[in-house]
Protein backbone atom coordinates (compact mmCIF):
# COMPACT_ATOMS: atom_id res chain seq x y z
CA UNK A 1 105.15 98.35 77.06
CA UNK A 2 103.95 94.92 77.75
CA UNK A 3 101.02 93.66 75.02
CA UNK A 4 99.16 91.15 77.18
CA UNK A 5 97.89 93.67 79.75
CA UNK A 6 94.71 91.99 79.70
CA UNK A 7 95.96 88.31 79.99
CA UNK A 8 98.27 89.44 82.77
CA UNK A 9 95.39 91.11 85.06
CA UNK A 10 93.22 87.65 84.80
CA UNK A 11 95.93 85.55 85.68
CA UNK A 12 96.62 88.24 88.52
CA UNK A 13 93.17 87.80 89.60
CA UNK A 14 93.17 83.77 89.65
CA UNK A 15 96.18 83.89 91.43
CA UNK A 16 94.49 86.35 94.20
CA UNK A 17 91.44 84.39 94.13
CA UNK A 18 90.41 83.90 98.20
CA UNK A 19 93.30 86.15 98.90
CA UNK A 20 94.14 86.69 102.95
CA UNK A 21 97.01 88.93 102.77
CA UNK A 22 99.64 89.22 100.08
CA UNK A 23 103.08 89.89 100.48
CA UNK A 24 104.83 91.17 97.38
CA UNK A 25 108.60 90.83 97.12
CA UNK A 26 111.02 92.84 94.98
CA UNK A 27 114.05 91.50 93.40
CA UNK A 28 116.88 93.90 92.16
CA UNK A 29 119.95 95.43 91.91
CA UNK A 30 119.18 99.02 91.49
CA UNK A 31 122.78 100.22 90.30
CA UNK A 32 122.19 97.65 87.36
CA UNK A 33 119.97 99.57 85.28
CA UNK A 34 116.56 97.04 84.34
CA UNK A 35 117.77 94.99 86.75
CA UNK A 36 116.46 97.79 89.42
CA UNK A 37 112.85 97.03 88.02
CA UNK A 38 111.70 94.88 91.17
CA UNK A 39 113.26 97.50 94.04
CA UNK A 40 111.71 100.26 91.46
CA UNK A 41 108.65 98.80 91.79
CA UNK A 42 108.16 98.13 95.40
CA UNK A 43 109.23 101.83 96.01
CA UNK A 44 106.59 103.32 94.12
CA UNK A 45 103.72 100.73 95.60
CA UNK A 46 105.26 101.88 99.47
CA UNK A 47 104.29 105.32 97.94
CA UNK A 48 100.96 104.85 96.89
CA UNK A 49 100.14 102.93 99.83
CA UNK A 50 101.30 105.45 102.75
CA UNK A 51 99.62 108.41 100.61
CA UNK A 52 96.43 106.39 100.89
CA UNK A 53 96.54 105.90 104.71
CA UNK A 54 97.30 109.26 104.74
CA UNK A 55 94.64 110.22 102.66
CA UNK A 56 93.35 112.71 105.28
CA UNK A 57 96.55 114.85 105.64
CA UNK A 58 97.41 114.58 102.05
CA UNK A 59 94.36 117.10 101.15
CA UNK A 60 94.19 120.83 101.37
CA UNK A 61 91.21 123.00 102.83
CA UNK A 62 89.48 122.41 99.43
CA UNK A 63 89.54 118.81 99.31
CA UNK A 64 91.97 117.99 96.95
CA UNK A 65 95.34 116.31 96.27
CA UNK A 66 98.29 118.45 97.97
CA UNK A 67 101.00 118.26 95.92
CA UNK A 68 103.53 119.73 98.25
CA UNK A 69 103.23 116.34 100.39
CA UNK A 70 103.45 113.88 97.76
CA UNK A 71 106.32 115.47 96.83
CA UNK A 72 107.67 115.13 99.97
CA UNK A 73 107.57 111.69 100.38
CA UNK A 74 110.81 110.82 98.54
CA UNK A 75 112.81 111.58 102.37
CA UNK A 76 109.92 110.59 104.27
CA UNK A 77 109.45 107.10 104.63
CA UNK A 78 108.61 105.47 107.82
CA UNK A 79 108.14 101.79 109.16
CA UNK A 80 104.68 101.16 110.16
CA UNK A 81 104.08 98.23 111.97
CA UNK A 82 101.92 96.82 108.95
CA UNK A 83 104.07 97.73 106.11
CA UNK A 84 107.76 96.23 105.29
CA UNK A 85 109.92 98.94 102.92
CA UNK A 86 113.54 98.20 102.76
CA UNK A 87 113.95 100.92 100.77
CA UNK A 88 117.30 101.66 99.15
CA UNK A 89 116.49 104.46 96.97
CA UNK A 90 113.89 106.48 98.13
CA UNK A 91 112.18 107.08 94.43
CA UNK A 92 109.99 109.68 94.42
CA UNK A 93 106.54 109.34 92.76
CA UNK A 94 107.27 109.62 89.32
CA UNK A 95 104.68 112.18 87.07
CA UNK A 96 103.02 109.73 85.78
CA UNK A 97 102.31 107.34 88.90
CA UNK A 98 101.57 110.87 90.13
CA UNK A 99 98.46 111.51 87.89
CA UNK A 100 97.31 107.90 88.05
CA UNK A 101 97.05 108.44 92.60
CA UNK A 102 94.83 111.74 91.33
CA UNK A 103 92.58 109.60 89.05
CA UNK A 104 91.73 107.67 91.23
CA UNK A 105 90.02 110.40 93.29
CA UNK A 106 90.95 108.64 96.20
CA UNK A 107 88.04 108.29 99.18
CA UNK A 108 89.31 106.66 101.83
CA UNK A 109 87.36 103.58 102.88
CA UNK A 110 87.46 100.51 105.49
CA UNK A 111 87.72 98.05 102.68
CA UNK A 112 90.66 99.99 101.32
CA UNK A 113 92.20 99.99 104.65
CA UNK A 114 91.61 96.99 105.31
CA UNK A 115 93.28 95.52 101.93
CA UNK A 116 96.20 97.65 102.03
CA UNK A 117 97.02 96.85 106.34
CA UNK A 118 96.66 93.21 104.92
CA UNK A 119 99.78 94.64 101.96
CA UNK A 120 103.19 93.86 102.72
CA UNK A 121 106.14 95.21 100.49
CA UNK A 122 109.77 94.01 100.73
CA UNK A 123 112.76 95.60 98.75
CA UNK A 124 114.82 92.42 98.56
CA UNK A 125 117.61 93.96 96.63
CA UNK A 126 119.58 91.47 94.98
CA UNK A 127 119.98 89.22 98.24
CA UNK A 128 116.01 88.24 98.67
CA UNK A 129 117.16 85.27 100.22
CA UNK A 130 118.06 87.31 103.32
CA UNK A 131 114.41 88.42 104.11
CA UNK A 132 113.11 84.86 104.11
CA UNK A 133 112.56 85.15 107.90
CA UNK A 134 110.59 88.35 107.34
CA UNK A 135 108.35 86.77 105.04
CA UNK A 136 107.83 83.75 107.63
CA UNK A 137 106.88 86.62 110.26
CA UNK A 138 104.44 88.58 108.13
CA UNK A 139 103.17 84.41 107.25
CA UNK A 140 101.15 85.87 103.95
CA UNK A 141 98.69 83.62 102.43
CA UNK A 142 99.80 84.69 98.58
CA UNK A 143 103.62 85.85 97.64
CA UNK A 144 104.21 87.50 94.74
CA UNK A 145 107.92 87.64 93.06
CA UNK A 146 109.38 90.79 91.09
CA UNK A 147 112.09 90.66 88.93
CA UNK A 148 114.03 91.58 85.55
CA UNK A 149 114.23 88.02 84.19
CA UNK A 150 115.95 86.77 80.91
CA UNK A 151 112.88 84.97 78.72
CA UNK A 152 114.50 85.89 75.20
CA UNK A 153 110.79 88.30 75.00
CA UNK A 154 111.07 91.31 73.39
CA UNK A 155 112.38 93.93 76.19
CA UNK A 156 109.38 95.38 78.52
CA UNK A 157 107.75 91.85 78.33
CA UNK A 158 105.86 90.96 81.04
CA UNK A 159 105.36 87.33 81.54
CA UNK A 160 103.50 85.31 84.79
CA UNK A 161 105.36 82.17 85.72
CA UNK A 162 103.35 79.85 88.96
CA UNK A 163 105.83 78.26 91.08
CA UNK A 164 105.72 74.98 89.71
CA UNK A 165 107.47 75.95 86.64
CA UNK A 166 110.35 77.92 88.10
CA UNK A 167 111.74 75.34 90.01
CA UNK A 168 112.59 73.80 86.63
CA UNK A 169 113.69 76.83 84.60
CA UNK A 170 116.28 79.79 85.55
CA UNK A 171 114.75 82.56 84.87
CA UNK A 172 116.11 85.32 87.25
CA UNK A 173 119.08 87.54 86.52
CA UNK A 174 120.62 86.66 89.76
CA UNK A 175 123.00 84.02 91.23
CA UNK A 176 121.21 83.21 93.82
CA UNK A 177 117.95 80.99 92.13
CA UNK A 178 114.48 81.69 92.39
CA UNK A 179 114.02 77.68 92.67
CA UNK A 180 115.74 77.45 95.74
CA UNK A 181 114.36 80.95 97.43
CA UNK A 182 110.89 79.14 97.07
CA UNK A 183 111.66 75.97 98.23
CA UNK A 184 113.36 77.49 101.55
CA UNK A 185 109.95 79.79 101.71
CA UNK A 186 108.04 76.14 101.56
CA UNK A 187 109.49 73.86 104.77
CA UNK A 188 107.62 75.18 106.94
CA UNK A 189 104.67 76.27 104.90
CA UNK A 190 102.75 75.56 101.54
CA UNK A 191 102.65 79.17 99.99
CA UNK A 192 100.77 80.62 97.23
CA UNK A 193 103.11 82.16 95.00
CA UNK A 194 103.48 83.55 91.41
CA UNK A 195 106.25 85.23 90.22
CA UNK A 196 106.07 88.15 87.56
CA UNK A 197 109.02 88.79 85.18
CA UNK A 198 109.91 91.78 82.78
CA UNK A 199 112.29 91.55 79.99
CA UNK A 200 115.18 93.87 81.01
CA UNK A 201 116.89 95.96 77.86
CA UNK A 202 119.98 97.61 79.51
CA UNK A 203 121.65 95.83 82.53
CA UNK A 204 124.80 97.71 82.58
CA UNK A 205 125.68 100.31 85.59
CA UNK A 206 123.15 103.02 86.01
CA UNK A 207 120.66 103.93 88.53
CA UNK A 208 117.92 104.81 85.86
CA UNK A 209 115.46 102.38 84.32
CA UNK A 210 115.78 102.38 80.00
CA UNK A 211 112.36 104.34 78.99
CA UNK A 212 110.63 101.17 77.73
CA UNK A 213 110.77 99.08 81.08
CA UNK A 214 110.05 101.65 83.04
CA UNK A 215 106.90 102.25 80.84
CA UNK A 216 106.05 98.43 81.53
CA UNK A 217 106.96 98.65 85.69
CA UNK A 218 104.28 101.71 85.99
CA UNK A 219 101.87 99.69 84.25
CA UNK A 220 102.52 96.82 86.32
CA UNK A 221 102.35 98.97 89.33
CA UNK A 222 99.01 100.41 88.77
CA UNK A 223 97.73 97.33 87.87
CA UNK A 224 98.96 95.59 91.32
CA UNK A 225 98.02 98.91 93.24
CA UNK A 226 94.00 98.51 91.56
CA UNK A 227 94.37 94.71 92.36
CA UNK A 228 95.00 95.88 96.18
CA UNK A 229 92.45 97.96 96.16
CA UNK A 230 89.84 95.94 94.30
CA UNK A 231 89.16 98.83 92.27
């Protein structure tokens, strides 16, 4: 699990300083072990979010959590006109994303709403540069990038990298640079964009994260759910 928790939700917090809507895009090949980290991710955030909107018919006649419909939710996805889920492998909640959604003791409010209709979540896959119109049409104020990226960190690392600096480093697994996805984003329009990287341990076929980065993508995805929520 990534050691600079703390460090990483400031620099999350700069980044979503005066914050219109955020778009948050996830890079991955999901039959390539770590390398499914980003699509992973974005799964489990289209999760929380359509649980919360749901928040009414997700409780039984005593008020809490049902379980029987978050565990539903795996074969249950559907488009809503404010929220963009390619979703390739319909991941159920995992247990422990599961007990974080009933921590929160979730009480639906307009400013939660409001944040998360303002939330857009793209699946990229391993061909992001394909949903570059998308982006343009949901026109974001902030972007941020998900993927397993090769830093030479110890594996689980998470590390923030603005948008200056990847146009002069490779960082991403993939063929297709990160550089050149950005710069395509930017003719038309100067976005705000950070991209977030974790150290990948096992990129070989399989559809299952290795324990430690999956350990650091739930803790990323908690922290970038609260960050929605401004909780």
């Amino acid at each position: 699990m990534s050691k600079n928790c703390e460090k990483i939700s400031k620099e999350i917090d700069l980044f979503l300083e005066n914050s219109d809507s955020l778009l948050i895009l996830g890079i991955g090949n999901d039959i390539r072990g770590d390398d499914g980290l980003g699509p992973y991710i974005i799964n489990q955030l289209s999760i929380l979010k359509e649980n919360i909107l749901n928040n009414l018919n997700s409780k039984d006649n005593n008020g809490k959590n049902n379980p029987d419909f978050l565990n539903n939710q795996d074969n249950d996805f559907e488009f809503f006109d404010n929220v963009i889920d390619i979703n390739t492998g319909n991941t159920p909640l995992n247990e422990g994303l599961y007990s974080y959604f009933n921590e929160l003791n979730v009480d639906v409010n307009e400013s939660w709403i409001e944040r998360l209709e303002k939330t857009f979540l793209i699946n990229g896959g391993s061909v992001p540069e394909n949903f570059t119109g998308l982006i343009k049409k949901c026109d974001p104020s902030h972007i941020i990038l998900i993927d397993a990226s090769l830093m030479n960190k110890e594996a689980g690392e998470i590390n923030i990298v603005n948008k200056d600096n990847i146009v002069d480093i490779s960082i991403s697994t993939h063929s297709m640079s990160l550089a050149y996805l950005i710069k395509y984003l930017q003719l038309e329009k100067e976005y705000n964009i950070l991209f977030i990287g974790i150290e990948p341990e096992i990129m070989e076929l399989s559809f299952e994260l290795s324990p430690k980065i999956k350990d650091s993508s739930d803790m990323l995805i908690k922290l970038l759910f609260n960050k929605i929520l401004g909780v």
